[in-house]
PDB file of N, CA and C in Angstrom:
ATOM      1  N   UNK A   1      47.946 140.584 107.006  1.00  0.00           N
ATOM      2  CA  UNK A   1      47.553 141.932 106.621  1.00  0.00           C
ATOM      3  C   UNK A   1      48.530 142.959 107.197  1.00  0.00           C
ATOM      4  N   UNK A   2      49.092 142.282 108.461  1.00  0.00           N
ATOM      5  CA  UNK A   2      50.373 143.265 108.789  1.00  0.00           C
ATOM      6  C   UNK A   2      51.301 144.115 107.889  1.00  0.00           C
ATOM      7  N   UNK A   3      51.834 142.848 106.808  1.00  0.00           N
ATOM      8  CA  UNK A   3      52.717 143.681 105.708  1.00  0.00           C
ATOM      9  C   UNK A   3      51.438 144.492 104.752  1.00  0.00           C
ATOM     10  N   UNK A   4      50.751 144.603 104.746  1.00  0.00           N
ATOM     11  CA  UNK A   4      50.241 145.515 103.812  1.00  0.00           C
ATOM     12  C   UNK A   4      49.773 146.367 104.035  1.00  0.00           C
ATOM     13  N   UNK A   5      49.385 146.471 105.987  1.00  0.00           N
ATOM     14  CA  UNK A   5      49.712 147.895 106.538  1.00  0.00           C
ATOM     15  C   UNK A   5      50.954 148.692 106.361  1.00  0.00           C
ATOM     16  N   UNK A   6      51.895 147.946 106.253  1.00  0.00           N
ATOM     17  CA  UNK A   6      53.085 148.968 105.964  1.00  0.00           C
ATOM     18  C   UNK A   6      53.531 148.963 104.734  1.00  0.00           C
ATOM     19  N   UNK A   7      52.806 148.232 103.580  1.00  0.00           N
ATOM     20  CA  UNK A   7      53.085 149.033 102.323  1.00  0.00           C
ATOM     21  C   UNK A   7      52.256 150.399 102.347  1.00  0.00           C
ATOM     22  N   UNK A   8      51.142 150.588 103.098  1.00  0.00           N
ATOM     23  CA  UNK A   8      50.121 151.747 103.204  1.00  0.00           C
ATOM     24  C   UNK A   8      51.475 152.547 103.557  1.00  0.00           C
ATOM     25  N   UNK A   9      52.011 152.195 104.767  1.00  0.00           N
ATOM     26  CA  UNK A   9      52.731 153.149 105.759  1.00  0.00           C
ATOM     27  C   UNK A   9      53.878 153.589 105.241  1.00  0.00           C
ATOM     28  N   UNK A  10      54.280 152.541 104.099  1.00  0.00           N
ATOM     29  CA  UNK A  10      55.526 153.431 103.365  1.00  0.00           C
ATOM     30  C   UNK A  10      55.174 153.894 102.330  1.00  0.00           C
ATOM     31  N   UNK A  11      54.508 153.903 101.600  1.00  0.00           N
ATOM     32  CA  UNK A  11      53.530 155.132 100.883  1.00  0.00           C
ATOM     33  C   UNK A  11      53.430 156.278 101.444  1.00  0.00           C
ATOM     34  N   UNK A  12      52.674 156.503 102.444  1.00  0.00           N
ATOM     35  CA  UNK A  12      52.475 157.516 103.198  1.00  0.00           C
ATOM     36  C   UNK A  12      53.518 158.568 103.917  1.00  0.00           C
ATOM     37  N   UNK A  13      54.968 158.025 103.816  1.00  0.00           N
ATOM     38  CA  UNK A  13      56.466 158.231 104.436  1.00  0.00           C
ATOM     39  C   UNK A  13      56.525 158.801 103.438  1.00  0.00           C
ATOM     40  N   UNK A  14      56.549 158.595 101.927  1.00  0.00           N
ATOM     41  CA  UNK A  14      57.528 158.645 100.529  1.00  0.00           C
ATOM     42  C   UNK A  14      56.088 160.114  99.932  1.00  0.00           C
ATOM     43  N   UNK A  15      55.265 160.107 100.584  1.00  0.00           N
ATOM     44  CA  UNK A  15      54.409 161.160 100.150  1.00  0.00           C
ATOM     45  C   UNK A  15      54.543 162.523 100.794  1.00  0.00           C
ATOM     46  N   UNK A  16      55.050 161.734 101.890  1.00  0.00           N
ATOM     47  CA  UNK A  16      55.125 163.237 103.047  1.00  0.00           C
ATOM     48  C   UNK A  16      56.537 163.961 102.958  1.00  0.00           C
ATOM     49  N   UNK A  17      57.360 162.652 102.465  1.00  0.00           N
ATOM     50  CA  UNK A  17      58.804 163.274 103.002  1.00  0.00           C
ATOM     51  C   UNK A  17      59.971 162.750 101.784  1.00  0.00           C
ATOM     52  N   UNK A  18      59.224 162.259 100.264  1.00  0.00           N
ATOM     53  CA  UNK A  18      60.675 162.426  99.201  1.00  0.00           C
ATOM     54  C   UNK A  18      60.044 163.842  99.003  1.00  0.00           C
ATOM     55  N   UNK A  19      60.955 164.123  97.886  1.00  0.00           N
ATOM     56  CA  UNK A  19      60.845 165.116  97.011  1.00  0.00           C
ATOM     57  C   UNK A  19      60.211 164.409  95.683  1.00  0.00           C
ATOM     58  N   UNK A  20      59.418 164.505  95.388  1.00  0.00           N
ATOM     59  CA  UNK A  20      59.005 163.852  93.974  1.00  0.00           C
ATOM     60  C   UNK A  20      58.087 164.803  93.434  1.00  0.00           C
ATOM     61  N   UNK A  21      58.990 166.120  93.592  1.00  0.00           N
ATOM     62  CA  UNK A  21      58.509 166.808  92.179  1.00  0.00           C
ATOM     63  C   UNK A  21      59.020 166.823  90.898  1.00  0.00           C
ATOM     64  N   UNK A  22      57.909 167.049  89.675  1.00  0.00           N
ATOM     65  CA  UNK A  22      58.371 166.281  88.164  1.00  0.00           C
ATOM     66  C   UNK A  22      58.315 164.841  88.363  1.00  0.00           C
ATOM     67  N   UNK A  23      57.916 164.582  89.785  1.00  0.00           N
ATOM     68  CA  UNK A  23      58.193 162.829  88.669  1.00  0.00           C
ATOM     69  C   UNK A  23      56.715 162.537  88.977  1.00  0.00           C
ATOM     70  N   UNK A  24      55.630 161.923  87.378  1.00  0.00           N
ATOM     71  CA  UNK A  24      54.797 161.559  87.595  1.00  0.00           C
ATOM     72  C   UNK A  24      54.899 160.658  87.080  1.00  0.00           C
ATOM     73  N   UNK A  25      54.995 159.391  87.291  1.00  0.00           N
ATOM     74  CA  UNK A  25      54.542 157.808  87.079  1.00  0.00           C
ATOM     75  C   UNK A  25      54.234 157.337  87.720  1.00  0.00           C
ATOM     76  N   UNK A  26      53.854 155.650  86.922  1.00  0.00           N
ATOM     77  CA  UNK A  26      53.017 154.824  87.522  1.00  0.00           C
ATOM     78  C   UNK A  26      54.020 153.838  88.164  1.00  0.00           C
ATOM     79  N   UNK A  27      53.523 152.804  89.190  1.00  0.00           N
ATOM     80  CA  UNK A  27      54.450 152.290  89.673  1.00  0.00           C
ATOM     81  C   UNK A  27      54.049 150.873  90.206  1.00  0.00           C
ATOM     82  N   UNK A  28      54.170 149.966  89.836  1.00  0.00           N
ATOM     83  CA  UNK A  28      53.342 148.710  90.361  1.00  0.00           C
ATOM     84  C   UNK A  28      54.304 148.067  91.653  1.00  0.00           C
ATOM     85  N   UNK A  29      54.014 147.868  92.516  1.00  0.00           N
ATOM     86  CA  UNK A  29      54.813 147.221  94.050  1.00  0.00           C
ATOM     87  C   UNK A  29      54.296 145.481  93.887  1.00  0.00           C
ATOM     88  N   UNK A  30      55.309 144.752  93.962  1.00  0.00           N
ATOM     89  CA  UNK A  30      54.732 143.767  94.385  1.00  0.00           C
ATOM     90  C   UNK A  30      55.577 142.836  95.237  1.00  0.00           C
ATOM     91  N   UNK A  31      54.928 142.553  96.620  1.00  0.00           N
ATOM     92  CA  UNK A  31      55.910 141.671  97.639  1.00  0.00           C
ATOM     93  C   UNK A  31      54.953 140.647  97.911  1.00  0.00           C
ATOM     94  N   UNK A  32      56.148 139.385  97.045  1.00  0.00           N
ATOM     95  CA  UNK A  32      55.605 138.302  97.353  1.00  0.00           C
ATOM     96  C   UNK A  32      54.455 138.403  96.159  1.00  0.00           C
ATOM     97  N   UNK A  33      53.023 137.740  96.431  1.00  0.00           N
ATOM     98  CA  UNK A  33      52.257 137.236  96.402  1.00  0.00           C
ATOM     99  C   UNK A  33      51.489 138.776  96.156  1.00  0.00           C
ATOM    100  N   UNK A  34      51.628 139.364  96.672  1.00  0.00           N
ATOM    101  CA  UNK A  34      50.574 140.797  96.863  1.00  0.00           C
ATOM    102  C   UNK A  34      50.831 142.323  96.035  1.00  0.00           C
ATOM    103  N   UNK A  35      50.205 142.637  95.739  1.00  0.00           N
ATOM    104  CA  UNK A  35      50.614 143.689  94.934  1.00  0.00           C
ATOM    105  C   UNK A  35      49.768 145.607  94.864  1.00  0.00           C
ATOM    106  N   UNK A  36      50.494 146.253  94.527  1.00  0.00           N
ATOM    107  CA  UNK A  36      49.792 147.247  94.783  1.00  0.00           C
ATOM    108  C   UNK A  36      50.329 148.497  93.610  1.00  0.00           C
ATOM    109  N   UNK A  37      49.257 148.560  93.075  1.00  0.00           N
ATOM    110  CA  UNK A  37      49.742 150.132  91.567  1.00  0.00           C
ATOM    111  C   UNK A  37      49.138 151.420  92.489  1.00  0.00           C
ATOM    112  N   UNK A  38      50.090 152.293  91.781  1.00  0.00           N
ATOM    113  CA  UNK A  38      49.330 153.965  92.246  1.00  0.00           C
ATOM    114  C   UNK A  38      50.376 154.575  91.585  1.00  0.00           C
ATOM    115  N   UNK A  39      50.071 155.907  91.501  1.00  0.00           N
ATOM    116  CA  UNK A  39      50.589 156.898  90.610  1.00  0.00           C
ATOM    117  C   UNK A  39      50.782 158.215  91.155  1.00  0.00           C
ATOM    118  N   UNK A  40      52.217 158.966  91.239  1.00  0.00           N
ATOM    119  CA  UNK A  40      52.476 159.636  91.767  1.00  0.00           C
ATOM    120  C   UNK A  40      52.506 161.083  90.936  1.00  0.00           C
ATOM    121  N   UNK A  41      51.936 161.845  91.478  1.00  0.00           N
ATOM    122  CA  UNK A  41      51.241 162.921  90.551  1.00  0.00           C
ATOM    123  C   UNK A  41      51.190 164.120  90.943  1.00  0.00           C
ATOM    124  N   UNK A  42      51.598 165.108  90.178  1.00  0.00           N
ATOM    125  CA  UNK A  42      52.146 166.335  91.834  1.00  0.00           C
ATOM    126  C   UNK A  42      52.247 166.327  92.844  1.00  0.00           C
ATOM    127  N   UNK A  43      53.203 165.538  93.067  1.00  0.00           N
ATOM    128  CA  UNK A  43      53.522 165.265  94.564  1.00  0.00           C
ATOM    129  C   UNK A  43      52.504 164.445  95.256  1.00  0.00           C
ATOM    130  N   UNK A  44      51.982 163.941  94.513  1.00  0.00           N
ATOM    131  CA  UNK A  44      50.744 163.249  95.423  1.00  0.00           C
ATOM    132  C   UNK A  44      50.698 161.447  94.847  1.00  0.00           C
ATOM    133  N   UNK A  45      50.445 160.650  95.892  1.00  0.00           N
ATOM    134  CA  UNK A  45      50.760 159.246  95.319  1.00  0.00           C
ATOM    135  C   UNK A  45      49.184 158.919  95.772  1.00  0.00           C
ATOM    136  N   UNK A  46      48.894 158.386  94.472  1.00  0.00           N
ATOM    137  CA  UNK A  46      47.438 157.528  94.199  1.00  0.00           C
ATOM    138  C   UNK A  46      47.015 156.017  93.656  1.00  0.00           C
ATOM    139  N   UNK A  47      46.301 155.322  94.642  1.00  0.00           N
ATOM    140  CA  UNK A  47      46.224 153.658  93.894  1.00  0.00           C
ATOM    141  C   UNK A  47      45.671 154.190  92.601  1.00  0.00           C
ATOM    142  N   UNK A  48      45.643 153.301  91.849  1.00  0.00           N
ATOM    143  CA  UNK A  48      45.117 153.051  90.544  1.00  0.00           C
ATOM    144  C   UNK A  48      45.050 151.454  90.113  1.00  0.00           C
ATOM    145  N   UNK A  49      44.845 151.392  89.023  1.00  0.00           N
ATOM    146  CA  UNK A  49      44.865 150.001  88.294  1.00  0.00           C
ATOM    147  C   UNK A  49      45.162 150.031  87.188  1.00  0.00           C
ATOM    148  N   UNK A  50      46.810 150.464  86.519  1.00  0.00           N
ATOM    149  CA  UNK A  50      47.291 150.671  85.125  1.00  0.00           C
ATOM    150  C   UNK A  50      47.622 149.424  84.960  1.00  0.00           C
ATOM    151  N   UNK A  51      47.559 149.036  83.793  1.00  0.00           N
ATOM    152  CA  UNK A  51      47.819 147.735  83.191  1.00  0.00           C
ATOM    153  C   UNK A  51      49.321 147.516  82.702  1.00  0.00           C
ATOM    154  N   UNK A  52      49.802 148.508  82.207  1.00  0.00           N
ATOM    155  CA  UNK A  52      51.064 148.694  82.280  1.00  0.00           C
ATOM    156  C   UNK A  52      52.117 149.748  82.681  1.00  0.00           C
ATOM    157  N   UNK A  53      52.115 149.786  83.600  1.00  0.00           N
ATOM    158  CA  UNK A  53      52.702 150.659  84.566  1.00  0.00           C
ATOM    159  C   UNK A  53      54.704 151.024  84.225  1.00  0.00           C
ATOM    160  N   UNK A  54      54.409 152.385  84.783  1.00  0.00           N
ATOM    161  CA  UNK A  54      55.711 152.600  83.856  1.00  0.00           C
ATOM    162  C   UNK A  54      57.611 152.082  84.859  1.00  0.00           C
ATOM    163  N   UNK A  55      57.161 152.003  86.176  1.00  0.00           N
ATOM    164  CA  UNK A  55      58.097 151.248  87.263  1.00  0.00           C
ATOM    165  C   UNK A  55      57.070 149.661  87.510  1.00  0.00           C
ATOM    166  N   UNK A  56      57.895 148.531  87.834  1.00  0.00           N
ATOM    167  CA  UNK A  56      57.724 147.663  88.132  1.00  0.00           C
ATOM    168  C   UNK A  56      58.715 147.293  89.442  1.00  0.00           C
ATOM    169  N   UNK A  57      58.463 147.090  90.602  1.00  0.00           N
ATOM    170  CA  UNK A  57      59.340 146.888  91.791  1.00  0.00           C
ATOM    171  C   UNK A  57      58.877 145.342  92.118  1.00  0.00           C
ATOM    172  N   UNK A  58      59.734 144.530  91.961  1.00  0.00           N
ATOM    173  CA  UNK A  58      59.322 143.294  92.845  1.00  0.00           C
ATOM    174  C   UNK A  58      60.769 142.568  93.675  1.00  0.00           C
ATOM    175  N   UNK A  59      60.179 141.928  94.913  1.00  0.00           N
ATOM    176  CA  UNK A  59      60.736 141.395  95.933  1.00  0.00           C
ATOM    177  C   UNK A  59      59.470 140.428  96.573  1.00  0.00           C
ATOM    178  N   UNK A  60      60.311 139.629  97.493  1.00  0.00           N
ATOM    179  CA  UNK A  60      59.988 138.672  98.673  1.00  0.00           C
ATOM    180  C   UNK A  60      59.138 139.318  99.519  1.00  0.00           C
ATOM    181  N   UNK A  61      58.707 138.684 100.321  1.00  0.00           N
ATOM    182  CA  UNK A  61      57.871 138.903 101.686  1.00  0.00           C
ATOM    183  C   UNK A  61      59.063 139.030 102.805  1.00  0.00           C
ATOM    184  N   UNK A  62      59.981 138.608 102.501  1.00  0.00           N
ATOM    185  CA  UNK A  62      61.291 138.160 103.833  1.00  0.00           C
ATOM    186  C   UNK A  62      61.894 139.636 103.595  1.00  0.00           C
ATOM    187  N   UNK A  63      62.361 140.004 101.766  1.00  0.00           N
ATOM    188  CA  UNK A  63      63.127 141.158 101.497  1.00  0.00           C
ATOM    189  C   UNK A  63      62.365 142.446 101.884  1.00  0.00           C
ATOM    190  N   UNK A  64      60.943 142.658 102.172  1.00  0.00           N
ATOM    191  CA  UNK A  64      59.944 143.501 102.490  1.00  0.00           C
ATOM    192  C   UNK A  64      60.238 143.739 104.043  1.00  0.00           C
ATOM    193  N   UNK A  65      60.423 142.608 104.562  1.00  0.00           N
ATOM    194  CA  UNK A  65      60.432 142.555 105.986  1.00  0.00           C
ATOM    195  C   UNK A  65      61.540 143.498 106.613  1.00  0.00           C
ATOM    196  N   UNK A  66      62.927 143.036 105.494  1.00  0.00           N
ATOM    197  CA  UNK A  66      64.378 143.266 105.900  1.00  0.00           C
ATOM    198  C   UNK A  66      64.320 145.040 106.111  1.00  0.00           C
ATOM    199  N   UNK A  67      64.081 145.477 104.322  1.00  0.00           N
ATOM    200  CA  UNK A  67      63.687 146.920 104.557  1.00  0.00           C
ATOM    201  C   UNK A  67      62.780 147.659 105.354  1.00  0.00           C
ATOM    202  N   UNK A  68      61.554 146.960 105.567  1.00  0.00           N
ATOM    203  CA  UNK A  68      60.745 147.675 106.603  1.00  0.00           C
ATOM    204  C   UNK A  68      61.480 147.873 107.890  1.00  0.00           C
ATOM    205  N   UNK A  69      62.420 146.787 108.805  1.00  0.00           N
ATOM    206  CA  UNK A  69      62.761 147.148 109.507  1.00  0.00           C
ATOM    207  C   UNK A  69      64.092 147.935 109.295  1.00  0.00           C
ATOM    208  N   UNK A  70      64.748 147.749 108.615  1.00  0.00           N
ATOM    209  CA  UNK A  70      65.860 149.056 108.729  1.00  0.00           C
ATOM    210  C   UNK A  70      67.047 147.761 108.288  1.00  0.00           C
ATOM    211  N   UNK A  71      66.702 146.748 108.487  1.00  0.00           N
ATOM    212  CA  UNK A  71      67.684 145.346 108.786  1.00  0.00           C
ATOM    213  C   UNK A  71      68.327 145.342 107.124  1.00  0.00           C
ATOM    214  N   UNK A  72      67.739 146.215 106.058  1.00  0.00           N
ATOM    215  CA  UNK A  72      68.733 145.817 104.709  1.00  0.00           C
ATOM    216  C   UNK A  72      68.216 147.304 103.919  1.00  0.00           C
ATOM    217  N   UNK A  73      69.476 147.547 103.463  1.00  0.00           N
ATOM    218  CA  UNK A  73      69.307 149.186 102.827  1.00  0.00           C
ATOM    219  C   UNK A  73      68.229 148.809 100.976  1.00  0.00           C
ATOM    220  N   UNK A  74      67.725 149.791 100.622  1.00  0.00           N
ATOM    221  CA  UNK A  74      67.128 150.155  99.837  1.00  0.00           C
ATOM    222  C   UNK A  74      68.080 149.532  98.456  1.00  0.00           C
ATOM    223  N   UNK A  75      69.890 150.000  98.572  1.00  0.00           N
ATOM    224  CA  UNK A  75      70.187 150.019  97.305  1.00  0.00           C
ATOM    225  C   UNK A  75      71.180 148.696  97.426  1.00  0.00           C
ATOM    226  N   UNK A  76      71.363 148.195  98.700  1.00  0.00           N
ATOM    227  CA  UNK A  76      72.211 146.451  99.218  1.00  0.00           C
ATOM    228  C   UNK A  76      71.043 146.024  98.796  1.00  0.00           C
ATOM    229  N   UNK A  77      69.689 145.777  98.753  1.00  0.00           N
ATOM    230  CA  UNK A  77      68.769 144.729  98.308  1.00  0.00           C
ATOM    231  C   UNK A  77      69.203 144.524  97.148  1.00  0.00           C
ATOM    232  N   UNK A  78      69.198 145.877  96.529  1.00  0.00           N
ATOM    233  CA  UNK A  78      69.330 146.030  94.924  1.00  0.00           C
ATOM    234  C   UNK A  78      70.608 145.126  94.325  1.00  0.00           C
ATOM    235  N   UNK A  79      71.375 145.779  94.798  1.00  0.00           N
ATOM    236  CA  UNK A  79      72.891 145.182  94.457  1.00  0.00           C
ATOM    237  C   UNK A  79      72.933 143.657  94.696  1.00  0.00           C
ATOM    238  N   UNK A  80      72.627 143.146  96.082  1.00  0.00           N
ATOM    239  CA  UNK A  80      72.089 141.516  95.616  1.00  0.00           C
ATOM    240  C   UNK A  80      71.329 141.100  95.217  1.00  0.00           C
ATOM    241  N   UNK A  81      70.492 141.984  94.076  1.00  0.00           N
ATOM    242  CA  UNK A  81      69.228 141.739  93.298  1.00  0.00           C
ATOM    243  C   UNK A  81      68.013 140.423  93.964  1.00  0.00           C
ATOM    244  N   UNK A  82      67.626 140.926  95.125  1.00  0.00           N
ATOM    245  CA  UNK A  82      67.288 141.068  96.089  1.00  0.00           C
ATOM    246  C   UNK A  82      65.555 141.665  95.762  1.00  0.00           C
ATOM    247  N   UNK A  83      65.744 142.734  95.207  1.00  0.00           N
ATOM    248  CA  UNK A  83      64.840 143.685  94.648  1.00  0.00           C
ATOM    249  C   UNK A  83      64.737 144.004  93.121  1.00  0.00           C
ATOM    250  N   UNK A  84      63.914 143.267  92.388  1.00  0.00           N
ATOM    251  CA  UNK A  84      63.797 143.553  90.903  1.00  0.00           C
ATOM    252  C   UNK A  84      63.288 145.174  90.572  1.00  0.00           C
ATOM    253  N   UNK A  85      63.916 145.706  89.608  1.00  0.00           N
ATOM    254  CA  UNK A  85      63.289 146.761  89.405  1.00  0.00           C
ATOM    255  C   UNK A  85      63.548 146.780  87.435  1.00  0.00           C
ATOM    256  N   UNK A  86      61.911 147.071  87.008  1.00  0.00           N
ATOM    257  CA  UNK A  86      62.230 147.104  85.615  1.00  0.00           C
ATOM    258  C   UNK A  86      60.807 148.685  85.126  1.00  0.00           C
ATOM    259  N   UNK A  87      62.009 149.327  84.304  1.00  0.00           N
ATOM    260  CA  UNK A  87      62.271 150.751  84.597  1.00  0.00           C
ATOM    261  C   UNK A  87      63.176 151.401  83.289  1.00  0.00           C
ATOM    262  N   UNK A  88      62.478 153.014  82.822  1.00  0.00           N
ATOM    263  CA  UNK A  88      63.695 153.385  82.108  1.00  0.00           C
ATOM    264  C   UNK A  88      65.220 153.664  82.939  1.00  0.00           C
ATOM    265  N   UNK A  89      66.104 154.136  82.257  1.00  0.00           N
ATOM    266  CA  UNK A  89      67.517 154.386  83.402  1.00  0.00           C
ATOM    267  C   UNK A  89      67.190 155.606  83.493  1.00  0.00           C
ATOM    268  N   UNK A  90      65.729 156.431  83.409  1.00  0.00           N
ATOM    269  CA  UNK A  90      66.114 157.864  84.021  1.00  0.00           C
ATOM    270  C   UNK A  90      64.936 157.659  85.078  1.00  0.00           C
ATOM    271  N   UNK A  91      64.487 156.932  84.988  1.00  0.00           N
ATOM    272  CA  UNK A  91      63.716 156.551  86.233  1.00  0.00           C
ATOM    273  C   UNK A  91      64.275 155.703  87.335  1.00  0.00           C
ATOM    274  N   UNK A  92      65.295 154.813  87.365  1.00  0.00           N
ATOM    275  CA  UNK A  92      65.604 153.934  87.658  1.00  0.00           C
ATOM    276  C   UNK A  92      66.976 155.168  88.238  1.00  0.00           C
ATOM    277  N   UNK A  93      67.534 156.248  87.814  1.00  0.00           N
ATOM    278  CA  UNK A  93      68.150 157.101  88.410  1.00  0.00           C
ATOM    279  C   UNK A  93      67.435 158.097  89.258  1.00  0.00           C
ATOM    280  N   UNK A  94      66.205 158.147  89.193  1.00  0.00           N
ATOM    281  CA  UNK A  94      65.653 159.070  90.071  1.00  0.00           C
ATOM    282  C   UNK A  94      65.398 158.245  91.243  1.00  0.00           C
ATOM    283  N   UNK A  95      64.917 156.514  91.408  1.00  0.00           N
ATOM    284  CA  UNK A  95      64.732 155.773  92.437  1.00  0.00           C
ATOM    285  C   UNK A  95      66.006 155.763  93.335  1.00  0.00           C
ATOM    286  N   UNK A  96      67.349 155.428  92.485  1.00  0.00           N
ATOM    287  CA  UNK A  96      68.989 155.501  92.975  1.00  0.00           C
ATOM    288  C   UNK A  96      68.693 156.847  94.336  1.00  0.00           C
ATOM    289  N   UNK A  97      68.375 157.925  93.589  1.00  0.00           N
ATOM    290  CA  UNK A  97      68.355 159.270  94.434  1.00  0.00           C
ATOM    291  C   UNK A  97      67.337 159.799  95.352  1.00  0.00           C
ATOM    292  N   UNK A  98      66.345 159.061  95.367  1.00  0.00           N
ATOM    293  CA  UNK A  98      65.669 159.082  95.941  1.00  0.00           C
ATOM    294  C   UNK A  98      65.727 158.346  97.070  1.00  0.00           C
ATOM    295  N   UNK A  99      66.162 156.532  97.001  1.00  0.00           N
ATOM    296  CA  UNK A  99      66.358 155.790  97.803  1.00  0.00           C
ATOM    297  C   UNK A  99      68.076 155.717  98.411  1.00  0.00           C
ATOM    298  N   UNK A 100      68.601 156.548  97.967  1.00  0.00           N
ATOM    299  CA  UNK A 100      70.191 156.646  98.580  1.00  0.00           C
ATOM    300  C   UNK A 100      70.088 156.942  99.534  1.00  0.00           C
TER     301      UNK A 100
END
């Protein structure tokens, strides 16, 4: 349950401190085995249960680990596809800028 305190806890980081105004979508997380939807909505990020969600993020339990601790950047996961992301490219450019 450890890692899924800190999917709470990086939720709670990305609410307080991106900028994600204008962007409202849905976003399904899933590490490993576990998974988690919510929807970010004037500035405000909320679970939900969309069935088809408009970001899809998936990775490992190990690749979860790497980023939580600081041990592998946001866009090196990416680049060794590491981190699936399926996404329009203007969403998939707002994650780039967001996670740079």
């Amino acid at each position: 349950m450890e890692d899924y305190d800190a999917i709470e806890r990086a939720i709670e980081y990305l609410e307080e401190n991106a900028d994600l105004e204008g962007f409202d979508r849905s976003v399904l997380l899933r590490i490993g085995e576990r998974q988690l939807c919510f929807r970010v909505e004037n500035s405000e990020i909320k679970r939900t249960n969309e069935s088809d969600p408009d970001i899809k993020i998936e990775m490992s339990d190990e690749t979860f680990r790497a980023l939580a601790s600081g041990e592998l950047s946001p866009m090196r996961a990416y680049a060794l596809k590491k981190v699936r992301v399926k996404a329009s490219l203007k969403d998939i450019m707002f994650l780039t800028k967001l996670l740079g």
